[in-house]
C-alpha atoms as a PDB file:
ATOM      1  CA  UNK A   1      78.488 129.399 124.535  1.00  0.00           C
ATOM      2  CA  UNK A   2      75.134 129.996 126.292  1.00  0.00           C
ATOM      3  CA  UNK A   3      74.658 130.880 130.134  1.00  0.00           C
ATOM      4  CA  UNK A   4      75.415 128.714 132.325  1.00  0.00           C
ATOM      5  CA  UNK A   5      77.393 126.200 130.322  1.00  0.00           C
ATOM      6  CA  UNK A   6      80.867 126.036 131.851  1.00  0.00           C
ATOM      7  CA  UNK A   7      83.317 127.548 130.079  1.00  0.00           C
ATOM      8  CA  UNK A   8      85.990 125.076 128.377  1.00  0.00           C
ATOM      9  CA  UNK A   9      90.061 125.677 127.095  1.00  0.00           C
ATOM     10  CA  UNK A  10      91.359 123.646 124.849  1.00  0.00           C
ATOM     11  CA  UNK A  11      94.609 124.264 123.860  1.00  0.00           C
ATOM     12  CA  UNK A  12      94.230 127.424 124.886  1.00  0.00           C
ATOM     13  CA  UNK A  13      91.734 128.471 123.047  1.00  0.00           C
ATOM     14  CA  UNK A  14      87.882 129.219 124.105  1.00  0.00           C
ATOM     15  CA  UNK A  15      86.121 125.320 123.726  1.00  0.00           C
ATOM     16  CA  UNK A  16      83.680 127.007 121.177  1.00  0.00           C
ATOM     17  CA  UNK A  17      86.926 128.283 118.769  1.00  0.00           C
ATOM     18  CA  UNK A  18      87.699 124.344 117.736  1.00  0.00           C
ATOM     19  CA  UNK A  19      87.119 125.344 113.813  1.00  0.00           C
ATOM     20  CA  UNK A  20      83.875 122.980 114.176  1.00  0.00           C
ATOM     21  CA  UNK A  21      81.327 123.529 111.232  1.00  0.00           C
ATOM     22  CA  UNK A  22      78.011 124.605 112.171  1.00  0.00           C
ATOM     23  CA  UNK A  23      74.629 125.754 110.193  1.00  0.00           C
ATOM     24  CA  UNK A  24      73.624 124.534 106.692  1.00  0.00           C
ATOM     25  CA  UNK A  25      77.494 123.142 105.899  1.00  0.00           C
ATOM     26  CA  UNK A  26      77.125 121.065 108.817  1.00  0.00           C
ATOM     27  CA  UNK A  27      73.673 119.230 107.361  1.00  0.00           C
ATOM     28  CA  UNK A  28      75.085 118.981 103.618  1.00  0.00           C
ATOM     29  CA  UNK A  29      78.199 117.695 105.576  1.00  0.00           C
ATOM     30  CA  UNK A  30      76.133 114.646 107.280  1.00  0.00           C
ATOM     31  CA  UNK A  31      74.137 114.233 104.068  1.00  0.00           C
ATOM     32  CA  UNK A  32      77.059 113.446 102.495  1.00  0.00           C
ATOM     33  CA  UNK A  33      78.035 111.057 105.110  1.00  0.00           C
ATOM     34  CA  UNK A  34      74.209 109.025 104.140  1.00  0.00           C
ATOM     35  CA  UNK A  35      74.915 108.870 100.986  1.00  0.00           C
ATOM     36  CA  UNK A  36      78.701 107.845 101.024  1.00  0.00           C
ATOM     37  CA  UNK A  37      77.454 104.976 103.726  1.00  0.00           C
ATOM     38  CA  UNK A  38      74.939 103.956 100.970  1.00  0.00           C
ATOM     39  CA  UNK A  39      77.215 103.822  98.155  1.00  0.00           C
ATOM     40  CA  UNK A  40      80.136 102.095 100.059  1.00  0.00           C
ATOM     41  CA  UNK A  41      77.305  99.570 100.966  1.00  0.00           C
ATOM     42  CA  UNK A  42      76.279  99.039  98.144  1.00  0.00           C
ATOM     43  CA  UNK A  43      79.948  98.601  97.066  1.00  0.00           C
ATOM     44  CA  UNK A  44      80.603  95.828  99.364  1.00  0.00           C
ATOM     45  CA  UNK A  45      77.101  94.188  98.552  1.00  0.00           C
ATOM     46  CA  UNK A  46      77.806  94.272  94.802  1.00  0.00           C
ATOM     47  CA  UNK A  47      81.410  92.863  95.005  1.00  0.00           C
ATOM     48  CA  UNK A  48      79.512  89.914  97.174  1.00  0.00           C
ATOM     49  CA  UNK A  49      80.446  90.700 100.493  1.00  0.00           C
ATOM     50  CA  UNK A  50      77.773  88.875 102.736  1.00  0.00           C
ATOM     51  CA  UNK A  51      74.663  90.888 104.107  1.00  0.00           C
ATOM     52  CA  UNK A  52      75.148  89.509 107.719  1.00  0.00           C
ATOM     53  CA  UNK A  53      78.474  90.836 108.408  1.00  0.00           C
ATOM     54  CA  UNK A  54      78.354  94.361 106.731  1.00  0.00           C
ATOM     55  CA  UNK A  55      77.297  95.640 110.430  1.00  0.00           C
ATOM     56  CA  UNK A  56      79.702  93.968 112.592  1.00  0.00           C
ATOM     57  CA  UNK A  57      82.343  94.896 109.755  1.00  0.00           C
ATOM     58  CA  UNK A  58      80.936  98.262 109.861  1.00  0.00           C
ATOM     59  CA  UNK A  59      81.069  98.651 113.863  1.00  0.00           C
ATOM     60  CA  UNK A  60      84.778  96.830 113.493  1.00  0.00           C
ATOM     61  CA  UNK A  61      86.541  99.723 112.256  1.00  0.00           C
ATOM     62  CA  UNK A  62      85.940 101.272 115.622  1.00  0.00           C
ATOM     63  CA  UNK A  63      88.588  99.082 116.872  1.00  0.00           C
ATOM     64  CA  UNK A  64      90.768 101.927 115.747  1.00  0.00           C
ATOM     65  CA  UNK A  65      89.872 103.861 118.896  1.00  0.00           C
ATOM     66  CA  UNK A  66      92.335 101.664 120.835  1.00  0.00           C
ATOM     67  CA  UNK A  67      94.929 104.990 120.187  1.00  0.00           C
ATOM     68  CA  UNK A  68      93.145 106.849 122.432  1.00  0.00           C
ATOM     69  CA  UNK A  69      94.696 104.013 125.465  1.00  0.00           C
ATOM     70  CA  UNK A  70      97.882 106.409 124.349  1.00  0.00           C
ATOM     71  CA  UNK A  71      96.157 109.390 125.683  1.00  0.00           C
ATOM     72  CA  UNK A  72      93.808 111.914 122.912  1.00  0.00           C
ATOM     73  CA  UNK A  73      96.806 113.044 120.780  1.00  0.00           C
ATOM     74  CA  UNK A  74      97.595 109.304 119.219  1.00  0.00           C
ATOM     75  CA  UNK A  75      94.917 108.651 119.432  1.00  0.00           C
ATOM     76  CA  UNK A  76      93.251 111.068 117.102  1.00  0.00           C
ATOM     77  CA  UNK A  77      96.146 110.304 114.606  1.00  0.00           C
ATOM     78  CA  UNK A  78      95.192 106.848 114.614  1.00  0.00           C
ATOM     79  CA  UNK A  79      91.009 107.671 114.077  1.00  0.00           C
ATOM     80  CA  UNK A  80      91.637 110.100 111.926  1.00  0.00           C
ATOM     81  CA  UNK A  81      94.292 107.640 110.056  1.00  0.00           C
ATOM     82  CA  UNK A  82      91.262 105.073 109.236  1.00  0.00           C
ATOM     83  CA  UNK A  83      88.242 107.279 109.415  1.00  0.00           C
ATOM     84  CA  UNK A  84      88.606 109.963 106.033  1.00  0.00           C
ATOM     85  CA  UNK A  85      87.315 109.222 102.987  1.00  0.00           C
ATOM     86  CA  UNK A  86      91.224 109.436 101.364  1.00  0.00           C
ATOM     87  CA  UNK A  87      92.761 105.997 102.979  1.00  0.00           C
ATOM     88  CA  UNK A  88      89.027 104.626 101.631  1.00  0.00           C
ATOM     89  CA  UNK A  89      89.362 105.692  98.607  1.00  0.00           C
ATOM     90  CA  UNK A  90      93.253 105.198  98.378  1.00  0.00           C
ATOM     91  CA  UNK A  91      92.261 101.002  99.560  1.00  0.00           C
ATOM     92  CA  UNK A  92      89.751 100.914  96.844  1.00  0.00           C
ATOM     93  CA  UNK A  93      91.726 102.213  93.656  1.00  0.00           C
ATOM     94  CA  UNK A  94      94.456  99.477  95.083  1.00  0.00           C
ATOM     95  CA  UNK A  95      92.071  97.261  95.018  1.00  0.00           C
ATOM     96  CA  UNK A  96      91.133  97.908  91.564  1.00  0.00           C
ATOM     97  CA  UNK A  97      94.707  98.570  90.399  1.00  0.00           C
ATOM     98  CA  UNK A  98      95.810  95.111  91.648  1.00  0.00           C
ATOM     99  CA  UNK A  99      92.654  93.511  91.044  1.00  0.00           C
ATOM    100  CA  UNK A 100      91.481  92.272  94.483  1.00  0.00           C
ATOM    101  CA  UNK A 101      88.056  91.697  95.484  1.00  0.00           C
ATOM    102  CA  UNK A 102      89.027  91.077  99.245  1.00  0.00           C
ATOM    103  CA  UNK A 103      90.674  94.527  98.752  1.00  0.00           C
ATOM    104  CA  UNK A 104      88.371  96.203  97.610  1.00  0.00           C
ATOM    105  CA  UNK A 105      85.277  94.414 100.272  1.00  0.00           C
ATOM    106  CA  UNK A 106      87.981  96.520 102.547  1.00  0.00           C
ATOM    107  CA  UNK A 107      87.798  99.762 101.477  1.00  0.00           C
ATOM    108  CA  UNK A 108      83.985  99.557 100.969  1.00  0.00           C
ATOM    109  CA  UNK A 109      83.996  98.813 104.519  1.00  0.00           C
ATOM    110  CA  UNK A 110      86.284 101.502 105.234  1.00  0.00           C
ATOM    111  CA  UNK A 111      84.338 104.022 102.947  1.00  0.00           C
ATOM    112  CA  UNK A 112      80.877 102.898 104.311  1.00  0.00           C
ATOM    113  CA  UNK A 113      81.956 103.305 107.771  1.00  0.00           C
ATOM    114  CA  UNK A 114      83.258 107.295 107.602  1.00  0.00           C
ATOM    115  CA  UNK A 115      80.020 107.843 105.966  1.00  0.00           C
ATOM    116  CA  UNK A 116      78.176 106.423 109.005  1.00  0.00           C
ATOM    117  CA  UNK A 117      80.650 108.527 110.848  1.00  0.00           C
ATOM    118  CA  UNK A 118      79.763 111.406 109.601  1.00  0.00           C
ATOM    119  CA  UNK A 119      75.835 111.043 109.110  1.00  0.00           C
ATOM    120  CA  UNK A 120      76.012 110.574 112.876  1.00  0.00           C
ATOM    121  CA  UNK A 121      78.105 113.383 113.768  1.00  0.00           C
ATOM    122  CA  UNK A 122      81.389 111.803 114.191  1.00  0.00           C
ATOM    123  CA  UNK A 123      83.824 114.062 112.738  1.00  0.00           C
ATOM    124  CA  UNK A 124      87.480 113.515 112.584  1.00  0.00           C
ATOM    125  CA  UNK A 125      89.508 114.376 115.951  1.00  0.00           C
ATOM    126  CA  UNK A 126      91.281 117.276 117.156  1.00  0.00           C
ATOM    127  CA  UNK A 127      94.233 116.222 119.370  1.00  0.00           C
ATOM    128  CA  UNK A 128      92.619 117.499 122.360  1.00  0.00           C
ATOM    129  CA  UNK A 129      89.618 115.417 123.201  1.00  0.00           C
ATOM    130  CA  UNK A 130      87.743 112.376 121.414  1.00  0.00           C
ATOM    131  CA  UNK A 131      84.390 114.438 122.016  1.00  0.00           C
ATOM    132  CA  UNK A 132      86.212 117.812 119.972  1.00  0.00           C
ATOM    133  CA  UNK A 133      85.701 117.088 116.175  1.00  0.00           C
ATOM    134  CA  UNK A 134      85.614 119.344 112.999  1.00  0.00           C
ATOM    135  CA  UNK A 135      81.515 118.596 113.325  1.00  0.00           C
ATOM    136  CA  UNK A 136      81.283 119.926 116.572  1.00  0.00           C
ATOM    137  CA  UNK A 137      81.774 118.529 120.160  1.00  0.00           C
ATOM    138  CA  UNK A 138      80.392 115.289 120.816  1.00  0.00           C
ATOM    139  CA  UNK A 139      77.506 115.016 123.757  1.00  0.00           C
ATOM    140  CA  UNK A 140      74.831 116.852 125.241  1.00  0.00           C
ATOM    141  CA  UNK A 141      76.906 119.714 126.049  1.00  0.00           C
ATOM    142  CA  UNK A 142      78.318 120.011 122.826  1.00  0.00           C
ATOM    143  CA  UNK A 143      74.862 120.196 120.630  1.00  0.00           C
END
């Protein structure tokens, strides 16, 4: 906290004790994120998925924000569900396993689009706020 920035619970805890990562872990953290975006990218570009929709495929994923209508708690299950590199990873070995292009197009979306997450800052959720992640809080007052 610095002076004059308003002092902040969440679940009961001081707003700065969310477990975010700061310092040098934070950058390699977001460099990952650039180069995870690149290679799931790349992914969905070499198994032929078409140039013009990566980006609106990429931006689609977002959809999964509708669990915060629920209130922050579902709706951090839910973004957290589809944004971490495991349920990428997990749709891209079944694509491979069952032999699926469309599949696999899927989780390179899904793989591309936590990496974009994550170069940008957007961590995965804490159940208390969309704006608390484990990269820090989300807007000016969190930076």
């Amino acid at each position: 906290m610095t002076a004059g920035t308003p002092s902040r619970e969440v679940g009961g805890r001081p707003s700065g004790a969310l477990g975010a990562v700061t310092g040098m872990p934070q950058i390699w953290l977001r460099a990952e994120g650039v180069t995870v975006l690149a290679a799931g990218a790349g992914l969905y570009l070499h198994l032929g998925g078409a140039p013009l929709l990566l980006v609106p495929l990429l931006l689609a994923v977002d959809i999964s924000m509708v669990g915060y209508l629920a209130g922050p708690r579902p709706g951090a299950l839910i973004y957290n569900l589809i944004h971490n590199w495991a349920v990428g990873g997990a749709v891209v070995a079944l694509a491979w396993w069952l032999g699926s292009p469309a599949i696999a197009l899927v989780g390179a979306i899904l793989v591309a689009h936590t990496g974009m997450d994550r170069a940008a800052g957007y961590g995965l959720k804490y159940p208390t706020a969309f704006a608390d992640t484990h990269l820090g809080r989300l807007g000016r007052a969190g930076r």
